[in-house]
Protein backbone atom coordinates (compact mmCIF):
# COMPACT_ATOMS: atom_id res chain seq x y z
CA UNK A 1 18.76 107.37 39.06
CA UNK A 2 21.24 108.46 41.61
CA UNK A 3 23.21 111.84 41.20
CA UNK A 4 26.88 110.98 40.22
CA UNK A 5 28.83 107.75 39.34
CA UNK A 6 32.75 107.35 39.54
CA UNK A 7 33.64 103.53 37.70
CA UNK A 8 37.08 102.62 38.52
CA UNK A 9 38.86 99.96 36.41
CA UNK A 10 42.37 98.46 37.02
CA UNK A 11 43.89 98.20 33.92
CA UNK A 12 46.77 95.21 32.79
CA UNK A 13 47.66 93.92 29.06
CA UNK A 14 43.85 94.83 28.09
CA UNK A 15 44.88 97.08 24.82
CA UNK A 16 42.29 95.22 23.08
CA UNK A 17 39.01 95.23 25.44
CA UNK A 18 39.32 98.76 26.70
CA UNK A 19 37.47 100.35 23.84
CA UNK A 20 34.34 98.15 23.48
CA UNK A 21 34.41 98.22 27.34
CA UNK A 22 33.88 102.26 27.50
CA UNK A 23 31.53 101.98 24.41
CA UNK A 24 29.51 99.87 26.55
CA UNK A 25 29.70 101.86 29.65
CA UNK A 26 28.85 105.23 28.55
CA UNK A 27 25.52 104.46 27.54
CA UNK A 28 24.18 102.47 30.50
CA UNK A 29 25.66 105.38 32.99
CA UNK A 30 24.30 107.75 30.87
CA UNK A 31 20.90 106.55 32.01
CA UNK A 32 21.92 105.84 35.40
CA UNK A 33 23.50 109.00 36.68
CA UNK A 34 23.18 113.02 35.98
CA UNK A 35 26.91 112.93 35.99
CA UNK A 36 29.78 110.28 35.80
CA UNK A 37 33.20 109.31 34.77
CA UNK A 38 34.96 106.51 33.72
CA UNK A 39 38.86 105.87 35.35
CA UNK A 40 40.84 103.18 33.67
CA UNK A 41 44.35 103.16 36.00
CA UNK A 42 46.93 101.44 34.11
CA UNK A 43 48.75 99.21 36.45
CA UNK A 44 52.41 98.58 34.86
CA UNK A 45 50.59 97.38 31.51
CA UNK A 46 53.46 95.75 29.18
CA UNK A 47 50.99 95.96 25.91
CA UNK A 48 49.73 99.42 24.68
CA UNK A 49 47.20 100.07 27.06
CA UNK A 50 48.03 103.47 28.18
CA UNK A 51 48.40 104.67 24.84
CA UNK A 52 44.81 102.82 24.52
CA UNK A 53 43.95 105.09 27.73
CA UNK A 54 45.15 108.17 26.32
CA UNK A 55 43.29 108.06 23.30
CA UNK A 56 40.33 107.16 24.98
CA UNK A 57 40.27 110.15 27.19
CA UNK A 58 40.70 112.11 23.61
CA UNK A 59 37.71 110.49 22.01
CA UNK A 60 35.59 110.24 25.21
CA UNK A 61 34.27 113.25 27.58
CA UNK A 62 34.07 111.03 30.36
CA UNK A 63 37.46 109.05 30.58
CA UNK A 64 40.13 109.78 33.16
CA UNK A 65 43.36 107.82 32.71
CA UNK A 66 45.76 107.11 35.56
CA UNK A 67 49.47 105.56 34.62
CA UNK A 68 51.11 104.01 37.42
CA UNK A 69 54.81 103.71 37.61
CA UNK A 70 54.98 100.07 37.88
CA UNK A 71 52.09 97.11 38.64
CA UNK A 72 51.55 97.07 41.86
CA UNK A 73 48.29 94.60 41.52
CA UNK A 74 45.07 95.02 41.38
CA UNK A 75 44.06 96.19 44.54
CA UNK A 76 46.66 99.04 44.44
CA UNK A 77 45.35 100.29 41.45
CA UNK A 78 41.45 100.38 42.73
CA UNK A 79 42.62 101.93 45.31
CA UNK A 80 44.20 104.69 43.38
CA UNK A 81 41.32 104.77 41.48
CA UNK A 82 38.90 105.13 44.60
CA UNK A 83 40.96 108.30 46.05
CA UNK A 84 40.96 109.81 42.99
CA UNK A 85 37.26 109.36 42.40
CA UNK A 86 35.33 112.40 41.71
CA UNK A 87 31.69 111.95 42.38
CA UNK A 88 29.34 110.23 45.47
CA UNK A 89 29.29 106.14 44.03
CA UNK A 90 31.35 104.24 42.78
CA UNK A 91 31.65 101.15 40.86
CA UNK A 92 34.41 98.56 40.62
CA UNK A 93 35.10 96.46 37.87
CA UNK A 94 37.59 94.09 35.47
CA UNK A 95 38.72 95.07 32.27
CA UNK A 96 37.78 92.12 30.87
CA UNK A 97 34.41 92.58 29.58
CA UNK A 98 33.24 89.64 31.95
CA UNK A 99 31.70 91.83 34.37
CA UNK A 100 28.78 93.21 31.93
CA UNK A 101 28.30 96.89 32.32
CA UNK A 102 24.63 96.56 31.92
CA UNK A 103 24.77 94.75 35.23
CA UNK A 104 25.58 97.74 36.75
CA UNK A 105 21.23 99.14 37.48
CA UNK A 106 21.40 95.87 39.43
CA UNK A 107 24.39 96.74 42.24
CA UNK A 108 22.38 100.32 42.51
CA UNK A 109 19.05 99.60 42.91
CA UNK A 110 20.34 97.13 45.85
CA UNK A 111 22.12 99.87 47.03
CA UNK A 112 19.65 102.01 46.98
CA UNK A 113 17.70 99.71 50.15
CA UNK A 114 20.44 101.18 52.45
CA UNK A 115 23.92 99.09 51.81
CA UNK A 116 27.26 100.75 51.58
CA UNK A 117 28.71 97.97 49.51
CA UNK A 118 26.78 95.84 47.42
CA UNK A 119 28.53 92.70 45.42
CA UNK A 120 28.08 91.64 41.98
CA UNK A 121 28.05 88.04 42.61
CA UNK A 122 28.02 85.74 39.19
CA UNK A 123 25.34 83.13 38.99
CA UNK A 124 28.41 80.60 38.17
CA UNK A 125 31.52 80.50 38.77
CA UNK A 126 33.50 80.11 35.48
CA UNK A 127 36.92 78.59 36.40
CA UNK A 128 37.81 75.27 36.75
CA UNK A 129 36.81 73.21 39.72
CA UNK A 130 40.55 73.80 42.03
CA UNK A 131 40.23 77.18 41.24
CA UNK A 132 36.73 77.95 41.86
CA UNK A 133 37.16 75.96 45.43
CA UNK A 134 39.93 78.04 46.12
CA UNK A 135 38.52 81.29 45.62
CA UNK A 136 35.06 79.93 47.83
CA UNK A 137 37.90 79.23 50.47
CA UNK A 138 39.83 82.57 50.06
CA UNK A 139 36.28 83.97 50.28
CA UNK A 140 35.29 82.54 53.22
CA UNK A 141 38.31 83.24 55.41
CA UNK A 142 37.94 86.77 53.98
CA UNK A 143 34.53 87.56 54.98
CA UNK A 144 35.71 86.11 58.41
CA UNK A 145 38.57 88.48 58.70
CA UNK A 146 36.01 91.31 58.05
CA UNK A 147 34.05 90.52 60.70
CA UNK A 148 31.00 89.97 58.64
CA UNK A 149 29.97 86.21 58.60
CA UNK A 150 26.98 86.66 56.64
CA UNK A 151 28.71 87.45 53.94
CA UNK A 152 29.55 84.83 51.80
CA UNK A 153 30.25 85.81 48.36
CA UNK A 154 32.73 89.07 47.87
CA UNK A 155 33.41 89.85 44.29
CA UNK A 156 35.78 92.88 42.33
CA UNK A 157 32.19 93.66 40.82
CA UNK A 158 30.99 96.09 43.48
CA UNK A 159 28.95 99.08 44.20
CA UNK A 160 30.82 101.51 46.96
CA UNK A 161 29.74 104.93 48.23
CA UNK A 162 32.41 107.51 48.07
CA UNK A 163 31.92 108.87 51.45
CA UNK A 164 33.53 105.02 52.89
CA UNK A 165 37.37 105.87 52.23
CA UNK A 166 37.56 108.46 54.67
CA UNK A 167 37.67 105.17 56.99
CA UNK A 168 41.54 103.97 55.14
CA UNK A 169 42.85 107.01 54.14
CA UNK A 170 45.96 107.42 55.55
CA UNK A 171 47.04 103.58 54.51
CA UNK A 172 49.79 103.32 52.71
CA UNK A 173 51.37 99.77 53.10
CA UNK A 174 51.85 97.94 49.84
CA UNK A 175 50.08 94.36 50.83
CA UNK A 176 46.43 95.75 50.85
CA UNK A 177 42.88 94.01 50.43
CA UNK A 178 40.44 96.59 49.21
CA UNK A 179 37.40 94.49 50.53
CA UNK A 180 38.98 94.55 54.55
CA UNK A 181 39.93 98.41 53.70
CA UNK A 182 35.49 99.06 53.18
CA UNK A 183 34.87 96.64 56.56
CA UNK A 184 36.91 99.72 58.69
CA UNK A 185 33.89 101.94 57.01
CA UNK A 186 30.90 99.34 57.26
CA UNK A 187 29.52 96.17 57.92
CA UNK A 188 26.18 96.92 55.94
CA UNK A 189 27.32 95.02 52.61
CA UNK A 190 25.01 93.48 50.12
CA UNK A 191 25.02 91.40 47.45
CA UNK A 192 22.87 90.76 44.25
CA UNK A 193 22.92 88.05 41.62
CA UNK A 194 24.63 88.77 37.82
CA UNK A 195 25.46 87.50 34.77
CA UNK A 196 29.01 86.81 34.43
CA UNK A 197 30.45 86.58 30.57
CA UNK A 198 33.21 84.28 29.83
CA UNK A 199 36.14 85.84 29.07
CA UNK A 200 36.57 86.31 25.43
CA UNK A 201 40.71 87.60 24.57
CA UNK A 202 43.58 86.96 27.01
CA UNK A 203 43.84 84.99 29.56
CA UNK A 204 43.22 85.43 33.43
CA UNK A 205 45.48 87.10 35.03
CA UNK A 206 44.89 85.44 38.92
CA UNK A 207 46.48 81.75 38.77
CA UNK A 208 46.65 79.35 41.79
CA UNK A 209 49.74 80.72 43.08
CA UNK A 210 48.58 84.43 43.13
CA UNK A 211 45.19 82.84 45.13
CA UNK A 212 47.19 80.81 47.46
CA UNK A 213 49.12 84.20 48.02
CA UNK A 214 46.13 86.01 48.66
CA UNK A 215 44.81 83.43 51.17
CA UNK A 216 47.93 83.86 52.90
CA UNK A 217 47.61 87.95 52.82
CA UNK A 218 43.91 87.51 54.43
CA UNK A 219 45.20 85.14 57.18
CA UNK A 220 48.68 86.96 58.17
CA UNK A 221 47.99 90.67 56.96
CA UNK A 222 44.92 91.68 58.75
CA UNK A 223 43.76 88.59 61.07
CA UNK A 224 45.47 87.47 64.52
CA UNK A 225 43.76 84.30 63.88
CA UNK A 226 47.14 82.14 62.79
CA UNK A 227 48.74 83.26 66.04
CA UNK A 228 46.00 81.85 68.41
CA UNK A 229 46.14 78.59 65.99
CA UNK A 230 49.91 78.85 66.90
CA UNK A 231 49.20 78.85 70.56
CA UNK A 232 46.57 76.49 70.38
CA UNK A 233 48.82 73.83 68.85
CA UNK A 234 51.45 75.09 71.10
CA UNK A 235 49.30 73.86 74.10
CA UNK A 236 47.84 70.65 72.61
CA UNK A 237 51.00 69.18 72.04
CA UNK A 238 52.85 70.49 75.86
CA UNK A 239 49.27 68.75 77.25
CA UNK A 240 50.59 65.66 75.13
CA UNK A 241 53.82 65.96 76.35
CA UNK A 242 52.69 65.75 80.05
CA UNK A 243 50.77 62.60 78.93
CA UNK A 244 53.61 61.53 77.38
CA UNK A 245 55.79 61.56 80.25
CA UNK A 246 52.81 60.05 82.64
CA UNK A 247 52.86 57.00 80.22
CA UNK A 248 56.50 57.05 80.61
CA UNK A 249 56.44 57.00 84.33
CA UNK A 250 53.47 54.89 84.96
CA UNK A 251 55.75 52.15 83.09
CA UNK A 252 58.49 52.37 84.82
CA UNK A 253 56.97 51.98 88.02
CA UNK A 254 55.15 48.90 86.81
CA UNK A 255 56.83 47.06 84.19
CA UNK A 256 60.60 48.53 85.37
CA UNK A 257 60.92 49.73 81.22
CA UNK A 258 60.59 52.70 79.11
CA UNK A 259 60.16 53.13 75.16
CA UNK A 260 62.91 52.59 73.16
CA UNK A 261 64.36 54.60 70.79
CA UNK A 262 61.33 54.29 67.77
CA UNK A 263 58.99 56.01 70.38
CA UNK A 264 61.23 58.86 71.51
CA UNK A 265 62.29 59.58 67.82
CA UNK A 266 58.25 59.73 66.73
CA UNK A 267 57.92 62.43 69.92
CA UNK A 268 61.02 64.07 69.11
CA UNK A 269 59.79 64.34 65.13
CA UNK A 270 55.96 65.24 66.43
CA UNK A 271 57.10 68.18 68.55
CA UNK A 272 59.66 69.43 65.82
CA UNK A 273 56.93 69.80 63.51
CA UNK A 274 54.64 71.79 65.92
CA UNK A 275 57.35 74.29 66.77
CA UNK A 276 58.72 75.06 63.00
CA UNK A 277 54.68 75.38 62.43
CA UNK A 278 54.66 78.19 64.87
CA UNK A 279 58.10 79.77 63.62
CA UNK A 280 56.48 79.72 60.19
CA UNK A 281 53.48 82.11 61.29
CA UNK A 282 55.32 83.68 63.36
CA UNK A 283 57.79 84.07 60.58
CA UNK A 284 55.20 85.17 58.24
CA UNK A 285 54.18 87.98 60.52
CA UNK A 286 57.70 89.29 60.85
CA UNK A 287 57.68 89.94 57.06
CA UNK A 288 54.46 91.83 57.11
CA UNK A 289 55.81 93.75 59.75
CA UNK A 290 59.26 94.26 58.03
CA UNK A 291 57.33 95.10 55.06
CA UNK A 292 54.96 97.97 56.52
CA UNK A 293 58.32 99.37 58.37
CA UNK A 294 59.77 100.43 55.16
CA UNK A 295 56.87 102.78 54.78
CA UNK A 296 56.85 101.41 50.85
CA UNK A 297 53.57 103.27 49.21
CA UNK A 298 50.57 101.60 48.08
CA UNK A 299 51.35 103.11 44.27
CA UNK A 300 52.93 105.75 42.70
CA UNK A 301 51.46 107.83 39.74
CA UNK A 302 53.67 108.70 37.26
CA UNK A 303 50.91 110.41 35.15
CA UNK A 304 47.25 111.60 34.87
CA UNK A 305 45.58 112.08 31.65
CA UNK A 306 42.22 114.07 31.47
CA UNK A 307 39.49 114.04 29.39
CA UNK A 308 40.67 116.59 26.96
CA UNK A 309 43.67 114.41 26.41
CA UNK A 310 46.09 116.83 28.25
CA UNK A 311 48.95 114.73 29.84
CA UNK A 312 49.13 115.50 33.67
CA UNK A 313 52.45 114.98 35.56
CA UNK A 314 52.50 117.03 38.46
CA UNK A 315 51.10 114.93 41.13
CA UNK A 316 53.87 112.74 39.95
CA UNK A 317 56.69 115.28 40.44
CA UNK A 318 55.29 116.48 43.57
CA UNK A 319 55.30 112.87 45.23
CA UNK A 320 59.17 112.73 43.74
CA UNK A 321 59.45 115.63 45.87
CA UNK A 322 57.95 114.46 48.87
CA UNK A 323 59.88 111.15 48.67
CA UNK A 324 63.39 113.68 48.44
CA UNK A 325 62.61 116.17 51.32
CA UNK A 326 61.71 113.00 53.56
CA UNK A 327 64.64 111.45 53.10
């Protein structure tokens, strides 16, 4: 049993799994912890869910609610969630009932060996097969970027001690990746084995685009790696070029001809695509840094609701009043 337990839960359009969810997870940390609470941050829902939230906090001792003023995606709101965390550990999770709650003894007894960060890896993926490759990918290049290449499966199922966002917290951009946030804290990270339900009402909220998006974020947002790939291709193709102009030479001098106009149009085409590849990143990295320039925050609450249902709106008003003086 560890002392304290702070579960953080992004909330969008889940009106309808919120309340078996916290029926489910008061019991199991109940048994797990001396104290805990349950945060459900409601990330520009367009269904009732903050009502949902608000009610919840009513019925419920343990339930915090958090209303953000817009969506601002799901790693936003965790990380929202995560500063306004209470107690020493704290578990991530969707609101989708497909991470079970009574999975949750699992990520802290593996924690308890020594990890900061232990993943909730399911024993299948449940996607289809373009989706589920993607995600290995996005993965993949993600562990990379941490700088932890034994780690091969990263999940939103995860076990994180409290103490780790002292390492990101003065970040503020907007384009953020929770997962590369913990790295800055750690590199011990674990991972244990899970059941993973099927999701039962709705539909996912993550589609191809929003992964291919994300891949993009890993690559451009916190990895140099593109620009080096830039460079390389950069010099591959100026090495052709020299070979190029060898072959060019070399028949000149012995056959008194050079290429017609099919070759040079095939070089011309060939080195046109290498340098719009290398605007493109380069381009891509502009816009982050454009981005992070405007100083745009990671979220803004617009209200706080405790457990004894009492509506909170001054940390709201107060950043309204930050954002005029600064201005």
């Amino acid at each position: 049993m560890v002392s304290s337990i702070s579960v953080v839960i992004p909330v969008y359009n889940s009106e309808l799994t919120l309340a078996p969810l916290v029926a489910r997870l008061e019991p199991v940390l109940a048994r797990e912890a001396r104290a805990f609470e349950i945060i459900l941050v409601n990330d520009g829902s367009h269904d009732q869910s903050w009502n949902v939230i608000r009610e919840l906090a009513v019925q419920h001792a343990c339930v915090r609610g958090i209303n953000l003023m817009r969506n601002y995606g799901q790693h936003n709101a965790l990380l929202c969630g995560i500063r306004q965390a209470k107690y020493g550990v704290i578990v991530t999770m969707d609101d989708d009932l497909q991470h079970p709650p009574e999975e949750i003894p699992k990520l802290l007894e593996k924690m308890a060996e020594g990890y900061d960060v232990v993943y909730g890896v399911p024993r299948k993926l449940p996607h289809s097969f373009a989706r589920n490759l993607l995600s290995k990918l996005s993965k993949r290049v993600l562990s990379w970027t941490m700088g932890v290449k034994s780690l091969r499966d990263i999940n939103a199922f995860r076990a994180i001690r409290t103490e780790l966002r002292r390492a990101f917290s003065n970040y503020q951009s907007p384009q953020l990746l929770l997962d590369v946030l913990l790295s800055w804290g750690t590199t011990r990270f674990g991972v244990v084995v899970v059941d993973h339900c099927p999701r039962q009402l709705g539909k996912s909220n993550y589609t191809l685009r929003k992964l291919v998006n994300q891949l993009l974020l890993i690559l451009t947002g916190f990895s140099t790696a593109p620009l080096r790939l830039a460079s390389l291709v950069g010099l591959t193709f100026t090495c052709f070029g020299v070979g190029v102009l060898i072959y060019v030479i070399a028949r000149y001098l012995l056959q008194g001809s050079i290429p017609g106009f099919p070759f040079l149009a095939s070089i011309i085409a060939i080195f046109s695509g290498a340098q719009l590849f290398a605007l493109g990143i380069i381009g891509e990295y502009l816009a982050r840094m454009f981005n992070r320039s405007m100083e745009r925050p990671a979220y803004v609450i617009s209200e706080m609701v405790e457990p004894t249902g009492q509506v909170d709106r001054s940390l709201a008003f107060q950043q309204a009043r930050h954002a005029e003086t600064s201005i």
